[in-house]
Protein backbone atom coordinates (compact mmCIF):
# COMPACT_ATOMS: atom_id res chain seq x y z
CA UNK A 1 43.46 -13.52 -3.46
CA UNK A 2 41.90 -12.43 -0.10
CA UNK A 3 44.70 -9.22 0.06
CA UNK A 4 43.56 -8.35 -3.17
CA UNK A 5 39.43 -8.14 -2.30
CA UNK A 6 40.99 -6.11 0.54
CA UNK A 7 42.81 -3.72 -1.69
CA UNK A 8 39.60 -3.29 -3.98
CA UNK A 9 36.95 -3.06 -1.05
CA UNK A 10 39.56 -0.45 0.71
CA UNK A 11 40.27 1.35 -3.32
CA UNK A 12 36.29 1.73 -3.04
CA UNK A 13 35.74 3.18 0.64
CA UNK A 14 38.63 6.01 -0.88
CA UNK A 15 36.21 6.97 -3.35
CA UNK A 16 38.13 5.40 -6.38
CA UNK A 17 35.05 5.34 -9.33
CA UNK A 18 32.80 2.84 -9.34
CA UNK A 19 33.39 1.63 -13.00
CA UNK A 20 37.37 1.27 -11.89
CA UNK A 21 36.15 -1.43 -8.83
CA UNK A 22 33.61 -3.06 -10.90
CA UNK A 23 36.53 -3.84 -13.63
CA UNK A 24 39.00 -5.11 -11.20
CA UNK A 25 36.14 -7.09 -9.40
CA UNK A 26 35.55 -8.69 -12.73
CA UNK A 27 39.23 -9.53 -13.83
CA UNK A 28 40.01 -10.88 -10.06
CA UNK A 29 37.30 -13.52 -10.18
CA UNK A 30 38.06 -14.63 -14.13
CA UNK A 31 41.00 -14.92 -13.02
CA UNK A 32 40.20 -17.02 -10.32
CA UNK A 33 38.68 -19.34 -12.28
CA UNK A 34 41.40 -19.69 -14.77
CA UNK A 35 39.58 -17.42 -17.70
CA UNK A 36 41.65 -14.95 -19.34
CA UNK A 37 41.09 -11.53 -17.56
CA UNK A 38 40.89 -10.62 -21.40
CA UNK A 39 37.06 -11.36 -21.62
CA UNK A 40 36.11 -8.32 -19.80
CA UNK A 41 37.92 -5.87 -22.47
CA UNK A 42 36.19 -7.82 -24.79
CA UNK A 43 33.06 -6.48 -23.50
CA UNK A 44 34.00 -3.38 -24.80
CA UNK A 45 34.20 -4.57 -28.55
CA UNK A 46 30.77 -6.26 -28.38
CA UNK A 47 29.36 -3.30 -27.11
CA UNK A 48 30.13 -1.26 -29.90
CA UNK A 49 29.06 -3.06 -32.50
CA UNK A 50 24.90 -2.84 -30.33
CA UNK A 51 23.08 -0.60 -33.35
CA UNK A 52 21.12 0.64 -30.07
CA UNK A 53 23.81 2.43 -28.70
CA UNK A 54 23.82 5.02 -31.31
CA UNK A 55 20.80 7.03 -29.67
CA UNK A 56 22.44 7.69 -26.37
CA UNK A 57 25.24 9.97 -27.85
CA UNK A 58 22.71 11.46 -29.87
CA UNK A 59 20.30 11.97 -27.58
CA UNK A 60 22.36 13.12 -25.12
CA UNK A 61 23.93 15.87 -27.54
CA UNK A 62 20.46 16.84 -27.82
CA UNK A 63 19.98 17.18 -24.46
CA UNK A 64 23.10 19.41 -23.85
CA UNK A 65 21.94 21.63 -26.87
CA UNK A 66 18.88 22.33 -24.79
CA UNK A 67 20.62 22.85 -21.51
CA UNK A 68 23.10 25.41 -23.26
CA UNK A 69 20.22 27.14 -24.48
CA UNK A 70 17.57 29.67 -23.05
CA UNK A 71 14.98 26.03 -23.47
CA UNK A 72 14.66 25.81 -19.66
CA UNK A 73 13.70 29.70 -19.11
CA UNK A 74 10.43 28.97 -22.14
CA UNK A 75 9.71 26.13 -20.75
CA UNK A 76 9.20 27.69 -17.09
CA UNK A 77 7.46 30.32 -18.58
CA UNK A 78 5.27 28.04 -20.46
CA UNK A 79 4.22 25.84 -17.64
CA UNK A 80 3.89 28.98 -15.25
CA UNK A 81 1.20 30.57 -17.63
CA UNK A 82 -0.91 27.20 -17.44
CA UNK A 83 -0.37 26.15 -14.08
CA UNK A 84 0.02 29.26 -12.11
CA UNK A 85 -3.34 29.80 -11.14
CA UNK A 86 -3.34 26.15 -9.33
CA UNK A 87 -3.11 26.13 -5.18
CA UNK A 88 0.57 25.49 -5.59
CA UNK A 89 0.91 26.52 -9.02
CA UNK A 90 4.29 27.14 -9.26
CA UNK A 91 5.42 23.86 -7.39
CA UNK A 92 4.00 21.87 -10.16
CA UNK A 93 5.73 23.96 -12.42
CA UNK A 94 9.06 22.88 -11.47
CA UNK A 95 7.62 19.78 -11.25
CA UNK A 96 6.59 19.58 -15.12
CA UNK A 97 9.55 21.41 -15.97
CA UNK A 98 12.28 18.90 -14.64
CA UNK A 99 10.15 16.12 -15.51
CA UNK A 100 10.75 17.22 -19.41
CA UNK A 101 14.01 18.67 -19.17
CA UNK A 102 15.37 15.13 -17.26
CA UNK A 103 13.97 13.38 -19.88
CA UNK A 104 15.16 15.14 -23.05
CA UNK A 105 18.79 14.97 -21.39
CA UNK A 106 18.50 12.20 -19.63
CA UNK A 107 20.91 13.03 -16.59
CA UNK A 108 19.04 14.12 -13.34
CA UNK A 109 22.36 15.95 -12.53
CA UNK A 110 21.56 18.29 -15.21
CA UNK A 111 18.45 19.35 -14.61
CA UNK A 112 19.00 20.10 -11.01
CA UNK A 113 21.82 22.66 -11.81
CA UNK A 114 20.40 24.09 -15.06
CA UNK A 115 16.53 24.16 -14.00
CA UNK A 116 17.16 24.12 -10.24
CA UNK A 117 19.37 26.85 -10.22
CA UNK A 118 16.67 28.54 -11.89
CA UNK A 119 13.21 27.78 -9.92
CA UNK A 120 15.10 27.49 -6.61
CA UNK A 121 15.02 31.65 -5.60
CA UNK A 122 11.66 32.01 -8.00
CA UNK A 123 10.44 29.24 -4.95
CA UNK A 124 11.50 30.98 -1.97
CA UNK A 125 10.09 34.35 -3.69
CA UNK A 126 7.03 33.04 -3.95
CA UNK A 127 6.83 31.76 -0.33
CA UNK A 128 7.56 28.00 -0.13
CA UNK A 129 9.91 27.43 2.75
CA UNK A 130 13.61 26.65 2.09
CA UNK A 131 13.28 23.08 3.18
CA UNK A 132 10.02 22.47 0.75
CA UNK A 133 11.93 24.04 -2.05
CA UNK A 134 14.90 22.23 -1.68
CA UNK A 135 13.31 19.35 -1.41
CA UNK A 136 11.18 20.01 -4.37
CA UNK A 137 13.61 20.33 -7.10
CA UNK A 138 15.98 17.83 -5.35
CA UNK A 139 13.29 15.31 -6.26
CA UNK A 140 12.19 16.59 -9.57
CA UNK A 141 15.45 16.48 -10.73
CA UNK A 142 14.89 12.38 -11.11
CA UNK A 143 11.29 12.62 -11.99
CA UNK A 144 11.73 12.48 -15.81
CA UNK A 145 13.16 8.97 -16.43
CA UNK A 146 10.53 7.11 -17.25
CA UNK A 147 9.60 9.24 -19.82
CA UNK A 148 10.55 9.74 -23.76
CA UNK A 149 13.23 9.67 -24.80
CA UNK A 150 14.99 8.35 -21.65
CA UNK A 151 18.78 7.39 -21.68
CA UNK A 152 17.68 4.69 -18.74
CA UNK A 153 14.95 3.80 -20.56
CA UNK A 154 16.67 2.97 -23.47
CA UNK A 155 19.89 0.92 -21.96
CA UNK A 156 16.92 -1.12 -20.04
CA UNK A 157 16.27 -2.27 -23.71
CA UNK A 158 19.50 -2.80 -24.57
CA UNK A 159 20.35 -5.54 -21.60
CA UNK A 160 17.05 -7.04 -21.01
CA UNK A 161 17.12 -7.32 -25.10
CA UNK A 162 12.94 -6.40 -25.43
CA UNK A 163 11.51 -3.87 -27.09
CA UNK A 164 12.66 -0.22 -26.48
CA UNK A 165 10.04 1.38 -28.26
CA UNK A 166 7.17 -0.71 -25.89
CA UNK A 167 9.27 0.47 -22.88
CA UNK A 168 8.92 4.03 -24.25
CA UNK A 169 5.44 3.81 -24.26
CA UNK A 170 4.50 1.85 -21.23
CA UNK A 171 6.56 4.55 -19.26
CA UNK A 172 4.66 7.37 -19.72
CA UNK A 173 1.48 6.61 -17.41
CA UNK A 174 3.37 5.45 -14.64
CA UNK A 175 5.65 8.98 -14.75
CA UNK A 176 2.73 11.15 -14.72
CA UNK A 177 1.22 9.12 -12.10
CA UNK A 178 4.44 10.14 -9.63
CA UNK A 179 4.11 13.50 -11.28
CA UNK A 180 0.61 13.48 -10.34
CA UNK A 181 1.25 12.37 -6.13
CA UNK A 182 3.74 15.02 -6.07
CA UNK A 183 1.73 17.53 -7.32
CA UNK A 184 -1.46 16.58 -4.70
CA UNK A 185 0.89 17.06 -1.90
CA UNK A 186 2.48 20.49 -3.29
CA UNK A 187 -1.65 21.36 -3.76
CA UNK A 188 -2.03 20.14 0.36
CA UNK A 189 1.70 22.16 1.24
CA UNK A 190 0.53 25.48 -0.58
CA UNK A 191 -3.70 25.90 0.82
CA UNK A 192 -1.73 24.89 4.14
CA UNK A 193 0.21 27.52 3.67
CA UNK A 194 -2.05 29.33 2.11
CA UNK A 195 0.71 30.46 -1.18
CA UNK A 196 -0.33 32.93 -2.98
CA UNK A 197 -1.99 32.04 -6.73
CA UNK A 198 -2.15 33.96 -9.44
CA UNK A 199 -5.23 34.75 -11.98
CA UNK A 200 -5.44 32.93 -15.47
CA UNK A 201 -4.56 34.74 -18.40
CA UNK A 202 -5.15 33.27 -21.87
CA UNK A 203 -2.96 36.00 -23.02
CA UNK A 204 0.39 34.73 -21.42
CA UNK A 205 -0.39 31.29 -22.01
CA UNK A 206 -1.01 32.02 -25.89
CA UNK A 207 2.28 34.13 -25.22
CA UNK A 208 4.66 32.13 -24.05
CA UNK A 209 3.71 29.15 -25.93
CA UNK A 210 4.86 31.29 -28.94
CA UNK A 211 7.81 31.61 -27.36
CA UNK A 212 8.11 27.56 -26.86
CA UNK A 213 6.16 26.86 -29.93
CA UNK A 214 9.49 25.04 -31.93
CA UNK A 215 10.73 22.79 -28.72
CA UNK A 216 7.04 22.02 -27.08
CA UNK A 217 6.39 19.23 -30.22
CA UNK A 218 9.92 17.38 -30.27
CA UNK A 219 8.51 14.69 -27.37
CA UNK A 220 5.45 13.98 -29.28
CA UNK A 221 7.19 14.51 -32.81
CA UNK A 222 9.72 11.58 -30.98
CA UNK A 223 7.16 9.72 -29.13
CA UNK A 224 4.27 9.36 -32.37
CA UNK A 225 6.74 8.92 -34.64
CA UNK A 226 8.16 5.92 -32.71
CA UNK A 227 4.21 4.84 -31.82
CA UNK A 228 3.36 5.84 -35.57
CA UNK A 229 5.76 3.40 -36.60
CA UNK A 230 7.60 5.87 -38.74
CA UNK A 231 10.71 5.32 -37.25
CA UNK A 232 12.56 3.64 -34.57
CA UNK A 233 14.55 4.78 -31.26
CA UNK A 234 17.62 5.01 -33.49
CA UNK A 235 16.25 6.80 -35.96
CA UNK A 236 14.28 9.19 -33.67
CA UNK A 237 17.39 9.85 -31.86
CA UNK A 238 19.14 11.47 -34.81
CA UNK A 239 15.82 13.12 -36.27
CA UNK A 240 16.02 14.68 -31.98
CA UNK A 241 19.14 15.89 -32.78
CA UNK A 242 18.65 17.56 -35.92
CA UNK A 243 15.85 18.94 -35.13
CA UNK A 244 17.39 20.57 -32.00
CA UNK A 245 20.22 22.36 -34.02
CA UNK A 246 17.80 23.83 -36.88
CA UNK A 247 15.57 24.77 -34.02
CA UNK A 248 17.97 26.19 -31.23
CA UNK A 249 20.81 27.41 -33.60
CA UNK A 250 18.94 29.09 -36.92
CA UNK A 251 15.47 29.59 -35.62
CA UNK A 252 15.91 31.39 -31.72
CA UNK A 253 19.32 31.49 -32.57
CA UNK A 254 19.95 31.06 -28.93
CA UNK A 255 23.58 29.07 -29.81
CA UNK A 256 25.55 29.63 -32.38
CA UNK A 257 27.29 27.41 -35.21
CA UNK A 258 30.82 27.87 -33.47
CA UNK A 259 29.76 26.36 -29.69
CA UNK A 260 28.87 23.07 -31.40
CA UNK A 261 32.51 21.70 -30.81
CA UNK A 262 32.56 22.66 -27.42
CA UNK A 263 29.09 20.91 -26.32
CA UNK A 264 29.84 18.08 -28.82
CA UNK A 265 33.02 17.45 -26.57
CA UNK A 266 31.21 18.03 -23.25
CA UNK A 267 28.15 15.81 -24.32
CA UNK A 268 30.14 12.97 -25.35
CA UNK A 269 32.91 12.83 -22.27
CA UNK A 270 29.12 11.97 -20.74
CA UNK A 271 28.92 9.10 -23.19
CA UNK A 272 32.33 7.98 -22.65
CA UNK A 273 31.97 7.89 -18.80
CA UNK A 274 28.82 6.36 -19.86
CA UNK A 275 30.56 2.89 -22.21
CA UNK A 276 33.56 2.65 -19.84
CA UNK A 277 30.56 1.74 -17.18
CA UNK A 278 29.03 -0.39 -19.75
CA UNK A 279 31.62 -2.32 -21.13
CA UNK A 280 33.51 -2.94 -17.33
CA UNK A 281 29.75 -3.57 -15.46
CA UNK A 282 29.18 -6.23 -18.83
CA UNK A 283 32.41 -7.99 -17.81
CA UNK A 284 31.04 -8.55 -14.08
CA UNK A 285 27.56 -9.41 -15.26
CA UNK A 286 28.93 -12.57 -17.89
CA UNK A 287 31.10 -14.09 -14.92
CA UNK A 288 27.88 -14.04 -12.53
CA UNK A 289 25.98 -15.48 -15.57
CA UNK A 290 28.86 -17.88 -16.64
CA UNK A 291 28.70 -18.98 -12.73
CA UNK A 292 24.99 -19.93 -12.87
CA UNK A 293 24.74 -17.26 -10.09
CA UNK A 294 20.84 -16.02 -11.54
CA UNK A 295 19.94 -19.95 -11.45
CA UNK A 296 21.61 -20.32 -7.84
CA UNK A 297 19.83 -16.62 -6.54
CA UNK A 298 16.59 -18.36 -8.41
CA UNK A 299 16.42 -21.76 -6.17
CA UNK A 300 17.15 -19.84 -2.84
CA UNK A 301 14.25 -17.04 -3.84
CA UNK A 302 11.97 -19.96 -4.82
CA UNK A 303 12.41 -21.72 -1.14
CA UNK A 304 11.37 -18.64 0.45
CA UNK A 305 9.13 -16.84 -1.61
CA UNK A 306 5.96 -18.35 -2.75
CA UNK A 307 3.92 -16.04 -4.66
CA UNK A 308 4.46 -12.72 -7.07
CA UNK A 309 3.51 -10.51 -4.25
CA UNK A 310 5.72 -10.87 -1.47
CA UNK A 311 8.48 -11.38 -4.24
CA UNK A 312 7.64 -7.90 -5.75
CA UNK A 313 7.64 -6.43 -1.69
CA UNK A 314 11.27 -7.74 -1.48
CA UNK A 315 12.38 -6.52 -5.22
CA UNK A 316 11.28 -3.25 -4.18
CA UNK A 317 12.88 -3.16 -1.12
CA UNK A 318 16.55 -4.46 -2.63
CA UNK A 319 16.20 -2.18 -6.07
CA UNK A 320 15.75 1.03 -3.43
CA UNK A 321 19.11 -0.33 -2.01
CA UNK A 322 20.81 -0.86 -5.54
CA UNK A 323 19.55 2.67 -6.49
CA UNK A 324 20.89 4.31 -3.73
CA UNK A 325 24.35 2.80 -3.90
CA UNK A 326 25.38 2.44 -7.76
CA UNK A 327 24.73 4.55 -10.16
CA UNK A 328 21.66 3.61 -12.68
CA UNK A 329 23.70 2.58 -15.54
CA UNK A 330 25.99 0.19 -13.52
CA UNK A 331 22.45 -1.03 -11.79
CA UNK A 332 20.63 -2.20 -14.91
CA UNK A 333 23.52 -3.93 -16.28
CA UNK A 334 24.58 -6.04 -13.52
CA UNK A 335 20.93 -6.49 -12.13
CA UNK A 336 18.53 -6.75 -14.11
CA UNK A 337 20.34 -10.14 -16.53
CA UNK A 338 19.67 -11.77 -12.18
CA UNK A 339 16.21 -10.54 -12.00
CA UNK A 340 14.32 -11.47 -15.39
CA UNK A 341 14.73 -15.01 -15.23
CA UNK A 342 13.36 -14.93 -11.53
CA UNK A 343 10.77 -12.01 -12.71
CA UNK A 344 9.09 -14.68 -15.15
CA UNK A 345 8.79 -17.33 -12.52
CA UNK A 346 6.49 -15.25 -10.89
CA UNK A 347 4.67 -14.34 -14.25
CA UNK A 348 5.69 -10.77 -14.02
CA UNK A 349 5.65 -9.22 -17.71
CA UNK A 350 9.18 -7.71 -18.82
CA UNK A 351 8.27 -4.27 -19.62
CA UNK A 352 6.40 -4.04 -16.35
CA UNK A 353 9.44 -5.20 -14.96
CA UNK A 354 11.46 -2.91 -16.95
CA UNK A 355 9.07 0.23 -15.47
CA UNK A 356 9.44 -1.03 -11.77
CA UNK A 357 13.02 -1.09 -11.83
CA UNK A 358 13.37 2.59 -13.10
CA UNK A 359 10.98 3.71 -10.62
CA UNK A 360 12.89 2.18 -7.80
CA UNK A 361 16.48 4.06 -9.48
CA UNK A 362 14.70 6.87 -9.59
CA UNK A 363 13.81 6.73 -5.78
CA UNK A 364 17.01 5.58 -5.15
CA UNK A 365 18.58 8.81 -6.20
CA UNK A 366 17.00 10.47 -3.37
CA UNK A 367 17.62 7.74 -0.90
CA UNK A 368 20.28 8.77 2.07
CA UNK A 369 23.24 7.96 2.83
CA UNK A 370 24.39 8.46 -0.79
CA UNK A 371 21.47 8.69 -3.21
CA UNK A 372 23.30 11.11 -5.81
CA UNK A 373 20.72 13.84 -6.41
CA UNK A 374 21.23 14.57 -2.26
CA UNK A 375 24.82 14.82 -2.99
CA UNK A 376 24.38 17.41 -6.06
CA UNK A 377 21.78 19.44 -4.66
CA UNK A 378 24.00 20.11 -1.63
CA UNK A 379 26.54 21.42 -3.88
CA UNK A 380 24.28 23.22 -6.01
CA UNK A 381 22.41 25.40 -3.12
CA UNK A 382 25.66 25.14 -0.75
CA UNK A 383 23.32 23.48 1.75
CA UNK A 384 24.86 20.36 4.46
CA UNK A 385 23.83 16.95 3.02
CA UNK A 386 21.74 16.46 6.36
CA UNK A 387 19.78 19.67 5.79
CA UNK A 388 19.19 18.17 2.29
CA UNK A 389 18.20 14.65 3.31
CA UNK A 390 15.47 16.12 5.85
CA UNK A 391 14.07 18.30 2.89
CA UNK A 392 13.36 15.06 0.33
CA UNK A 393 12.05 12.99 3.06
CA UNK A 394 8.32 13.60 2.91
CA UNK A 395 8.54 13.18 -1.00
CA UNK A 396 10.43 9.85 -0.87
CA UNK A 397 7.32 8.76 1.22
CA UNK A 398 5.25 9.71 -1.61
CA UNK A 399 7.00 8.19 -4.30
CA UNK A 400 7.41 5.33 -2.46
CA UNK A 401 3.49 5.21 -1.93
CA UNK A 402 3.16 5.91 -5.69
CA UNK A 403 5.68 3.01 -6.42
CA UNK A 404 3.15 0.31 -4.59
CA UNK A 405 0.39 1.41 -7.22
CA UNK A 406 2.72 1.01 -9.86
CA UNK A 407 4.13 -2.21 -8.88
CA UNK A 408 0.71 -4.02 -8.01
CA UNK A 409 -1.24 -2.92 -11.03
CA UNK A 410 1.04 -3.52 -14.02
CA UNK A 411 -1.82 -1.99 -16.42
CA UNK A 412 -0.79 1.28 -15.47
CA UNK A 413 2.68 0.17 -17.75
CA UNK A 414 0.81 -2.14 -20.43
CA UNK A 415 -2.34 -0.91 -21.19
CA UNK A 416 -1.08 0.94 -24.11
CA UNK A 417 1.93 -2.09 -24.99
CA UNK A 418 -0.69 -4.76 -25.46
């Protein structure tokens, strides 16, 4: 047994996926206690029959269609004519940008190479140092996940088996409040600097949202239709993706009728990365549960922690960790069936929970050694992963600052829930 948590532990310092070492973790210790190693491929089948799970391929389709098409160039445009005029216009900008854009397609990877690709240069021309810019959009391309329509947001749901339309909701204050921070220091970096701003004109902004007029309603269209009632995330996931096609295909006419196959294909080899985590991380997360390890992690917390506060210091502190070394998907499905029960010990509402554990993922991804937005940004720009990690550290301080107000005043989430 111990050669063969060698072999796995040695299979995962090569680099061998994550999914592949969570899997064999799971059939080793079934296995050692007698349980058919059977149970974990079982996982699989249970998963597909989860109604839920038929918004994440459809949302992320919808999510490709926009990346595929010229959505990312209107929406720049867009936020440029209403923002440009700010000290530090055009870092909020990108800021606003990849906060929608990660959210529509709900992979941060995405939005640093289609939108990043794009503000990076317009950044530099407009006089924000390399290591600000880089920085910048290396950040921003995370910022979005706590907003409508969210793929993190809505597998949160899924395991922690509450309300994914609540979540929905009670993520949108907290995101703008990060988007907010980040925008106050980019306000501080550009008068410091003193960037150059540009005058207001109603024209452009009338202009370009013309341009945007068809894709600017789809998260409110989403969002008030889920709020409204008149539908839920399911449903709103395949009204997103029809309305996408009418919208980018026979209205800008941006794609045509013949790509669909090829971004159908590339859109769900995301999904199918996507269940193979699922289903092997699900297998893991029943043999911890099936071993009473939440009850056992419960007493030992309870011995040493004695109120909510210092116990939502530490769960910050270990979530920053979990971010930074598994990927989100495999993170809310083998942590957070440990953490509720513990959570409501200390009284802490679900969906609150729900927001404070995204937030920490979402600082995770910038967190060195391996946070994975440091890794694709350096492959991106073609920048050294140290130059990279020195250009997000004044912005993880930020969030991080931004994540203590969102932690320790839970009506920032549930105001609008309750």
């Amino acid at each position: 047994m111990s050669l063969i948590i060698f072999g796995i532990i040695l299979f995962a310092f090569l680099g061998v996926p994550l999914f592949s070492i969570i899997a064999a973790t799971s059939m080793v210790l079934f296995n050692s206690e007698s349980i058919d190693v059977s149970v974990v491929i079982v996982e699989f089948y249970r998963l597909s029959n989860a109604s839920v799970l038929i918004a994440i391929p459809l949302f992320t389709f919808s999510g490709f269609l926009l990346a595929e098409s010229k959505t990312p160039e209107r929406l720049v445009n867009f936020s440029r004519s209403l923002f440009g005029y700010f000290p530090g216009g055009f870092a909020i900008v990108t800021l606003i940008s990849c906060a929608i854009f990660t959210a529509l397609t709900g992979a941060s990877g995405v939005t640093i190479v289609a939108i990043g690709g794009l503000l990076f240069p317009i950044l530099l021309k407009e006089n924000y140092s390399e290591k600000f810019s880089l920085g910048l959009i290396t950040t921003s391309g995370s910022l979005g996940l706590l907003f409508p329509p969210s793929l993190p947001i809505i597998l949160y749901g899924l395991i922690a088996n509450i309300s994914i339309d609540k979540l929905f909701i009670a993520g949108i204050f907290p995101g703008i409040i990060l988007i907010i921070a980040l925008s106050i220091y980019s306000i501080f970096y550009a008068r410091k600097n003193k960037i150059e701003t540009y005058k207001f004109e109603i024209k452009k902004v009338f202009q370009s949202l013309n341009e945007i007029k068809w894709e600017i309603p789809l998260p409110f269209l989403v969002l008030g239709g889920i709020y409204g009632g008149y539908f839920t995330a399911i449903e709103a996931s395949s009204f997103t993706a029809v309305y996408v096609i009418i919208v980018e295909i026979f209205i800008y006419r941006d794609l045509q009728i013949s790509q669909l196959p090829k971004i159908m294909r590339e859109s769900m080899m995301l999904v199918g990365v996507l269940i193979i985590i699922l289903g092997s991380s699900m297998g893991l997360t029943n043999y911890l549960i099936d071993t009473e390890v939440p009850t056992k992690l419960f007493e030992i917390i309870k011995t040493f922690i004695s109120n909510k506060f210092l116990f939502l210091m530490l769960l910050n502190l270990f979530l920053i960790v979990v971010g930074m070394m598994m990927d989100i998907f495999s993170a809310i499905i083998v942590v957070v069936p440990l953490i509720i029960p513990i959570a409501k010990f200390y009284g802490i509402d679900p969906i609150h929970l729900g927001i404070v554990f995204l937030t920490n993922l979402e600082i995770g991804y910038l967190t060195p050694p391996v946070g994975l937005n440091l890794f694709i940004s350096s492959f991106r720009f073609e920048k050294n992963i140290g130059t990279v990690v020195k250009s997000v550290l004044p912005f993880i301080l930020i969030l991080l600052i931004a994540l203590l107000i969102i932690t320790y005043i839970p009506e920032f989430s549930l105001f609008f829930v309750e």
